[in-house]
PDB file of N, CA and C in Angstrom:
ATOM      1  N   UNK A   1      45.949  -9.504  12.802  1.00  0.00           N
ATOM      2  CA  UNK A   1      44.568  -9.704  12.416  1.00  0.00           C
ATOM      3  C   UNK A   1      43.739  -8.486  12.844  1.00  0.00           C
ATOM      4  N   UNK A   2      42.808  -7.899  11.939  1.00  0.00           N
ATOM      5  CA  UNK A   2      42.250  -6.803  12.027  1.00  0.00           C
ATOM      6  C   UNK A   2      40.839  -7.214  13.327  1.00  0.00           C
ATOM      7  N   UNK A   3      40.539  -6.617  13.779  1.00  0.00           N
ATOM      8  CA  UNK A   3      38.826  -6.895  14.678  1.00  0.00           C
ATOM      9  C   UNK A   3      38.281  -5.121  14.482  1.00  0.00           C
ATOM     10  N   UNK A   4      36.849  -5.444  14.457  1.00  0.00           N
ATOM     11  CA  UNK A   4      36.136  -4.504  14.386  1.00  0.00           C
ATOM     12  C   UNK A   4      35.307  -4.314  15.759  1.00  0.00           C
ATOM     13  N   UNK A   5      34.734  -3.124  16.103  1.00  0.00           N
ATOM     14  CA  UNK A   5      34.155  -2.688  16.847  1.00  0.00           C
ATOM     15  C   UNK A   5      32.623  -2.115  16.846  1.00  0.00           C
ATOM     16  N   UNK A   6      31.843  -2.226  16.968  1.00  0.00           N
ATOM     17  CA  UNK A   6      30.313  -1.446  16.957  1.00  0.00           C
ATOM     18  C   UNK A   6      30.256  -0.413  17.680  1.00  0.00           C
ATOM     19  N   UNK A   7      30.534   0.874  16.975  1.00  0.00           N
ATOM     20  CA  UNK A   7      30.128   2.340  17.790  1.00  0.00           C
ATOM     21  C   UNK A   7      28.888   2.596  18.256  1.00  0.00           C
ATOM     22  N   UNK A   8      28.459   2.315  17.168  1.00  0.00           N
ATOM     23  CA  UNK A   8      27.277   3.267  17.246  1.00  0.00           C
ATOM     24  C   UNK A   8      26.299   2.858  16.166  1.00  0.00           C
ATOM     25  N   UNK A   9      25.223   3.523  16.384  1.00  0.00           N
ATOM     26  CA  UNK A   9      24.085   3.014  15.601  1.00  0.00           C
ATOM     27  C   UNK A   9      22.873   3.920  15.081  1.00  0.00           C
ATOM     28  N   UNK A  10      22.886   4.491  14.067  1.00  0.00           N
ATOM     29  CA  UNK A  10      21.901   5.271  13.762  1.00  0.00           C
ATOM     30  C   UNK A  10      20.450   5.147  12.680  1.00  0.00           C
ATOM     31  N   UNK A  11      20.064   5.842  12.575  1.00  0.00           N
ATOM     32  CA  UNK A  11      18.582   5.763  12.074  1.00  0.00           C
ATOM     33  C   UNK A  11      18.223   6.535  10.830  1.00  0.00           C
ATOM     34  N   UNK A  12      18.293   6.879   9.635  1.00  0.00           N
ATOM     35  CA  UNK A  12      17.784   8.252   8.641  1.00  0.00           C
ATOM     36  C   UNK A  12      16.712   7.810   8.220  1.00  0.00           C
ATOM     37  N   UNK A  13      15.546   8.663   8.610  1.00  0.00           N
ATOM     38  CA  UNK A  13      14.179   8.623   7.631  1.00  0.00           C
ATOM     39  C   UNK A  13      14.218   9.670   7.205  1.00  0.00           C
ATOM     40  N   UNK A  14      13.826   9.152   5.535  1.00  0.00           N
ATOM     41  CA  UNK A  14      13.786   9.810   4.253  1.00  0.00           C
ATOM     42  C   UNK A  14      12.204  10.052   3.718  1.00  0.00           C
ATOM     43  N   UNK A  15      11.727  11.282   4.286  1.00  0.00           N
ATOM     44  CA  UNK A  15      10.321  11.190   3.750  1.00  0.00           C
ATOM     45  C   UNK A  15       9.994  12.099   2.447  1.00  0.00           C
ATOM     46  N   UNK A  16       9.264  11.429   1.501  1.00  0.00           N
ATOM     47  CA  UNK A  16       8.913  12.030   0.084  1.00  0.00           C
ATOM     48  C   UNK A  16       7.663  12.951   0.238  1.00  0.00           C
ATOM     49  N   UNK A  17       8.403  14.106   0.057  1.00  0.00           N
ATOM     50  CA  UNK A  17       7.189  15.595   0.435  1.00  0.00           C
ATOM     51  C   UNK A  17       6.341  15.883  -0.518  1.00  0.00           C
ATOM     52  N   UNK A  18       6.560  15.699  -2.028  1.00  0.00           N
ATOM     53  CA  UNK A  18       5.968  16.123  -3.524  1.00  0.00           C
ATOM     54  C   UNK A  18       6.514  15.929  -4.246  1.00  0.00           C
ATOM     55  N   UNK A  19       6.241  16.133  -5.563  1.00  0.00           N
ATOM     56  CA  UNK A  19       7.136  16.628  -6.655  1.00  0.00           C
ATOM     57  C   UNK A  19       6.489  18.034  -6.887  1.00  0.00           C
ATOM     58  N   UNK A  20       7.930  18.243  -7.393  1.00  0.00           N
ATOM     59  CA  UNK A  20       7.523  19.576  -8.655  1.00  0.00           C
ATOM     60  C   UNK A  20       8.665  19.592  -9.359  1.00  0.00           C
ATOM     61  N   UNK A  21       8.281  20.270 -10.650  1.00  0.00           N
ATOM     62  CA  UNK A  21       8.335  20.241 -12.057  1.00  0.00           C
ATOM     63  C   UNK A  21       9.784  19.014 -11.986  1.00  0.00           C
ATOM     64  N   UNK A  22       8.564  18.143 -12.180  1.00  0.00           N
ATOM     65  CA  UNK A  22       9.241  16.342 -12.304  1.00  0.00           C
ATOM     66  C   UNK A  22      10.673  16.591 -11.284  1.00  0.00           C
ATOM     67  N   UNK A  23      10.516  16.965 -10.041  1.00  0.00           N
ATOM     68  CA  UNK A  23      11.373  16.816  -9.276  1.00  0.00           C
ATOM     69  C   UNK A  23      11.016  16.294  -7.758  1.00  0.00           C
ATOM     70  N   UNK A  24      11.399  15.197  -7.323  1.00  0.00           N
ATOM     71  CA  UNK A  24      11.330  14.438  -6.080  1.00  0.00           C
ATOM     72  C   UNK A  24      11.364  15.335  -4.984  1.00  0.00           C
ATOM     73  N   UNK A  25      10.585  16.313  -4.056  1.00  0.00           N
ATOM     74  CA  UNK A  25      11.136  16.687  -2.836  1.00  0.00           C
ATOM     75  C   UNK A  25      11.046  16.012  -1.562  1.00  0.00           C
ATOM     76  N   UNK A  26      12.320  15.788  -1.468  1.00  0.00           N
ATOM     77  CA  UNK A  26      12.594  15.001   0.376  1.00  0.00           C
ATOM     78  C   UNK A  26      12.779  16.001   1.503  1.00  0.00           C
ATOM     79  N   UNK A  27      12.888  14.888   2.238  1.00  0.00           N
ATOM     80  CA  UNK A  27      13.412  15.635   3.224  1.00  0.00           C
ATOM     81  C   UNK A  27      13.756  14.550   4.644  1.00  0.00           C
ATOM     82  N   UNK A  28      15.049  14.747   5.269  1.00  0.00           N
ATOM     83  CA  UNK A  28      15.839  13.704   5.818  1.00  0.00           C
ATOM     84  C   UNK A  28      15.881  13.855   7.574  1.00  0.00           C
ATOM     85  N   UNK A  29      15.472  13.063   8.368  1.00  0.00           N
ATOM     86  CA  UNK A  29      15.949  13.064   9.808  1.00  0.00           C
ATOM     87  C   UNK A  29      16.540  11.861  10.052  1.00  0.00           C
ATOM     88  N   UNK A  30      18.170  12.219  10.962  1.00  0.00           N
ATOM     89  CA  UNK A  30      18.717  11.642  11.142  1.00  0.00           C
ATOM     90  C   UNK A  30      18.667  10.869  12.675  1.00  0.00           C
ATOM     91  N   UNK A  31      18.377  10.101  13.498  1.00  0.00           N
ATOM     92  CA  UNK A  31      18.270   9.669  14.810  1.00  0.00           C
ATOM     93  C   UNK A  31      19.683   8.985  15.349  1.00  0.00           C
ATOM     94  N   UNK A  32      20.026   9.565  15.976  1.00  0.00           N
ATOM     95  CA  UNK A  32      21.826   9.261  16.483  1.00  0.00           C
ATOM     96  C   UNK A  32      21.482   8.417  18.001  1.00  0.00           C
ATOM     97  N   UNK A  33      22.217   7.414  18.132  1.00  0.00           N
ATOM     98  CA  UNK A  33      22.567   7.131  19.588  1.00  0.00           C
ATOM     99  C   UNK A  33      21.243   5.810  20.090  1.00  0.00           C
ATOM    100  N   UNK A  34      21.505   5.203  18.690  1.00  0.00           N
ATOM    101  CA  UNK A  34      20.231   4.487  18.830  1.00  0.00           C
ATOM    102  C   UNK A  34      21.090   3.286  19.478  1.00  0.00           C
ATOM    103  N   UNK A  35      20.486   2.435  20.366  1.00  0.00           N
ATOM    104  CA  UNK A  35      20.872   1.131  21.302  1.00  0.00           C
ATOM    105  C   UNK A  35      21.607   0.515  20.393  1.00  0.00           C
ATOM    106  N   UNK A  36      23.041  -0.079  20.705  1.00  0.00           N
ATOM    107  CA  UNK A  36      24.180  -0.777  19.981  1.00  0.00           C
ATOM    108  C   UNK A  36      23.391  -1.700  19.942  1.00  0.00           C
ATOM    109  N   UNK A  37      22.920  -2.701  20.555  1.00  0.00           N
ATOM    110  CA  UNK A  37      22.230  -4.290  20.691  1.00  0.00           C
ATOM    111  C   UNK A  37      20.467  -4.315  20.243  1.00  0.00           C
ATOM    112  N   UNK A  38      20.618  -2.981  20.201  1.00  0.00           N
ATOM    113  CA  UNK A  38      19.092  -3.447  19.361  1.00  0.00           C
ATOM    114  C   UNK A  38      18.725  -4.179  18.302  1.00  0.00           C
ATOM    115  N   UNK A  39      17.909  -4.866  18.464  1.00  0.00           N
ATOM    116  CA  UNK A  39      17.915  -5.938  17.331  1.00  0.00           C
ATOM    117  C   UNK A  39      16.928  -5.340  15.900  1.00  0.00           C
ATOM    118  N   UNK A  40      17.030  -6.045  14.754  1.00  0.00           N
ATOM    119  CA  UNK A  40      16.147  -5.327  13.729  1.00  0.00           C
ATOM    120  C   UNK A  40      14.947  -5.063  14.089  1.00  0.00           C
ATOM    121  N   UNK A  41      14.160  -6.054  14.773  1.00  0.00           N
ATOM    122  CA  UNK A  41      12.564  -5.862  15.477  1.00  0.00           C
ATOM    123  C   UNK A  41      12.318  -4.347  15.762  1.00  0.00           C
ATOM    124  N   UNK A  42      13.251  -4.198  16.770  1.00  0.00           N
ATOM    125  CA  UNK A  42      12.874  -3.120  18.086  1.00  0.00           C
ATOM    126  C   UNK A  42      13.233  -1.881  16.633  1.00  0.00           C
ATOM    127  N   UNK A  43      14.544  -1.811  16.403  1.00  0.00           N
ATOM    128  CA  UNK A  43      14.828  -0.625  15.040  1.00  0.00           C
ATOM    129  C   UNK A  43      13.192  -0.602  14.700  1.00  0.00           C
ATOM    130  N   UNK A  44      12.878  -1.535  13.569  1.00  0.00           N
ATOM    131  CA  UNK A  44      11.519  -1.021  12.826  1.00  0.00           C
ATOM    132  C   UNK A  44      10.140  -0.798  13.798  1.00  0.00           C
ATOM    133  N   UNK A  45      10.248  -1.705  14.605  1.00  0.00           N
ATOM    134  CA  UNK A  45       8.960  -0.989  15.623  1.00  0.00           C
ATOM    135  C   UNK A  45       9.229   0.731  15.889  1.00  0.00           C
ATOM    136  N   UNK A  46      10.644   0.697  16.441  1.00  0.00           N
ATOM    137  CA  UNK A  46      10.542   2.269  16.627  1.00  0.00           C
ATOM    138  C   UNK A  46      10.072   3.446  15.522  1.00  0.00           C
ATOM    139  N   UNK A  47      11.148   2.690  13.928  1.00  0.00           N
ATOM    140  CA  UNK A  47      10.666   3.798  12.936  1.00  0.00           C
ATOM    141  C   UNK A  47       9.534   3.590  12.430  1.00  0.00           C
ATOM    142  N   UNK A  48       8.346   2.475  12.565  1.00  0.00           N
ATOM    143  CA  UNK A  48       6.901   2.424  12.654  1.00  0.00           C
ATOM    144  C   UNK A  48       6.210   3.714  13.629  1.00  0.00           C
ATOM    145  N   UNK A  49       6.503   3.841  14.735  1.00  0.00           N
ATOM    146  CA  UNK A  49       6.134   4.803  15.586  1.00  0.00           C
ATOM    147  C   UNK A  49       6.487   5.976  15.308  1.00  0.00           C
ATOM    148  N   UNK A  50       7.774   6.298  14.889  1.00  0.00           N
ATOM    149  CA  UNK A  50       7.982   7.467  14.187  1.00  0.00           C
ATOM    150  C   UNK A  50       7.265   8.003  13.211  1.00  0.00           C
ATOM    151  N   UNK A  51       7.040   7.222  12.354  1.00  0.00           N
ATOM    152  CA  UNK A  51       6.212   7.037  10.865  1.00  0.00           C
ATOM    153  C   UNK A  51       5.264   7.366  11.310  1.00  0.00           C
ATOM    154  N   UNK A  52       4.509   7.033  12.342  1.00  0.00           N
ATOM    155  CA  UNK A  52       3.145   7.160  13.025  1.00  0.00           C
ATOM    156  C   UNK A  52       2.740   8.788  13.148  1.00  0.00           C
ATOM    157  N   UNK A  53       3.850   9.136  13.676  1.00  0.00           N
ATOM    158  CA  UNK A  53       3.739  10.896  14.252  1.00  0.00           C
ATOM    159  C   UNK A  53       3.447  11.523  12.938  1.00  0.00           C
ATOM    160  N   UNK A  54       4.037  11.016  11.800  1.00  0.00           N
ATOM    161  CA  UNK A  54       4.426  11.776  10.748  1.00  0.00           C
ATOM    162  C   UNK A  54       3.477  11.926   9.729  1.00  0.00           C
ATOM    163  N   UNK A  55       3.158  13.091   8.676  1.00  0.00           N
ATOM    164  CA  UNK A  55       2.123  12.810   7.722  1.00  0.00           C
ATOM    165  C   UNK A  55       2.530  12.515   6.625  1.00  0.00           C
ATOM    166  N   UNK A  56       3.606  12.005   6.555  1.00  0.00           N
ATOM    167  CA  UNK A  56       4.297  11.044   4.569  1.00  0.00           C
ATOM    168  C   UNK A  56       5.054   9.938   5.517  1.00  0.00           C
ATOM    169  N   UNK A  57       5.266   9.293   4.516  1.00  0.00           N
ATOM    170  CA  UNK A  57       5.926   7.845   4.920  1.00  0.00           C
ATOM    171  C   UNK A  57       6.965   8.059   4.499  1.00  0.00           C
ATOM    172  N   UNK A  58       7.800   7.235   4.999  1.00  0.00           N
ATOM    173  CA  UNK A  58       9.485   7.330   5.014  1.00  0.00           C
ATOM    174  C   UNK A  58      10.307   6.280   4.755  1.00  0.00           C
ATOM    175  N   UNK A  59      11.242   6.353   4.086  1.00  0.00           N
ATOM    176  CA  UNK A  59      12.542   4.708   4.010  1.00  0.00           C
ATOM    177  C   UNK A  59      13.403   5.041   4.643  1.00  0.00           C
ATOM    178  N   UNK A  60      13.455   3.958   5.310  1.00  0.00           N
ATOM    179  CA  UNK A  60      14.686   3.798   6.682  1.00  0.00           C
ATOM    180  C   UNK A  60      15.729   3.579   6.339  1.00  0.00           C
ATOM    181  N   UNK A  61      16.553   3.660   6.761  1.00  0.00           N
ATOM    182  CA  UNK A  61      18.067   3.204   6.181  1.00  0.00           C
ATOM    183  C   UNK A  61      18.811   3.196   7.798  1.00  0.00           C
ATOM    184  N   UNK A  62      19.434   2.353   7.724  1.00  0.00           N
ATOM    185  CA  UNK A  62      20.007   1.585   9.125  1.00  0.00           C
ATOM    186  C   UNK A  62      21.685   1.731   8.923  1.00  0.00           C
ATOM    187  N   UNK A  63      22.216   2.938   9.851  1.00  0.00           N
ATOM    188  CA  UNK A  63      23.649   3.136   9.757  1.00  0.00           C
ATOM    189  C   UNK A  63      24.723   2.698  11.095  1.00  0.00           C
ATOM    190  N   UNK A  64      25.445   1.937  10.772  1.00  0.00           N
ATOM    191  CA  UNK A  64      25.892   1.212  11.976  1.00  0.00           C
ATOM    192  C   UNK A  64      27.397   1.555  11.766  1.00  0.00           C
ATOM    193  N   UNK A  65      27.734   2.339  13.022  1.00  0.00           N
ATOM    194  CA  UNK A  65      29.388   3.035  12.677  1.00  0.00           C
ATOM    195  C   UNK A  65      30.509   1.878  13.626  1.00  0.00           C
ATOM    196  N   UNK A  66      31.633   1.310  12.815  1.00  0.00           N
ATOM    197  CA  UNK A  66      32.293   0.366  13.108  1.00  0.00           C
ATOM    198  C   UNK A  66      33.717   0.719  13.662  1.00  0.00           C
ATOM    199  N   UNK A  67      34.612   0.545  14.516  1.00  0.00           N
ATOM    200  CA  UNK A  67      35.879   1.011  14.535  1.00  0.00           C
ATOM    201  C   UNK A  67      36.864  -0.588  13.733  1.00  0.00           C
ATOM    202  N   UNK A  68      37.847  -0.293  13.164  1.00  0.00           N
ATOM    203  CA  UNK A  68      38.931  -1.386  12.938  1.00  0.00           C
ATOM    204  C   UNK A  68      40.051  -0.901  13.688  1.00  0.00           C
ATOM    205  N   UNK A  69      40.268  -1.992  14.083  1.00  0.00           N
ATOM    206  CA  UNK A  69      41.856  -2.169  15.077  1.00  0.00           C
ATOM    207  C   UNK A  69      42.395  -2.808  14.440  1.00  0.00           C
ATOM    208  N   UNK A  70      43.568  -2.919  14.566  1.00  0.00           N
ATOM    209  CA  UNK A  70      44.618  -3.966  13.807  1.00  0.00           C
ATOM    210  C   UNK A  70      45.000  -4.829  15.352  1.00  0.00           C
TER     211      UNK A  70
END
């Protein structure tokens, strides 16, 4: 029977800088080493505060790195 593991836990905000000529410009920070047991709350409070510092708004995306064992 396989079991999985929780490495790790990271963060990418994706903030939308402009367009030009009908093209989307982003631009991406990645936050590594975020608390294994953090719960969704504490995640979005933090990238609220982040968001805060920042002058464009951003979509979060929540990356959670898993190990499988057999």
């Amino acid at each position: 029977m396989a079991t999985t593991t929780k490495l790790g836990v990271s963060l990418k905000l994706t903030y939308d800088l402009a367009m030009e000529d009908d093209k989307k410009i982003t631009k991406s920070r990645t936050i590594n080493n975020i608390r294994i047991n953090a719960t969704e709350a504490e995640i979005l409070a933090f990238s609220e505060a982040m968001q805060a510092l920042q002058e464009f708004s951003a979509d979060l995306i929540k990356i959670e790195n898993t190990g499988i064992t057999a």
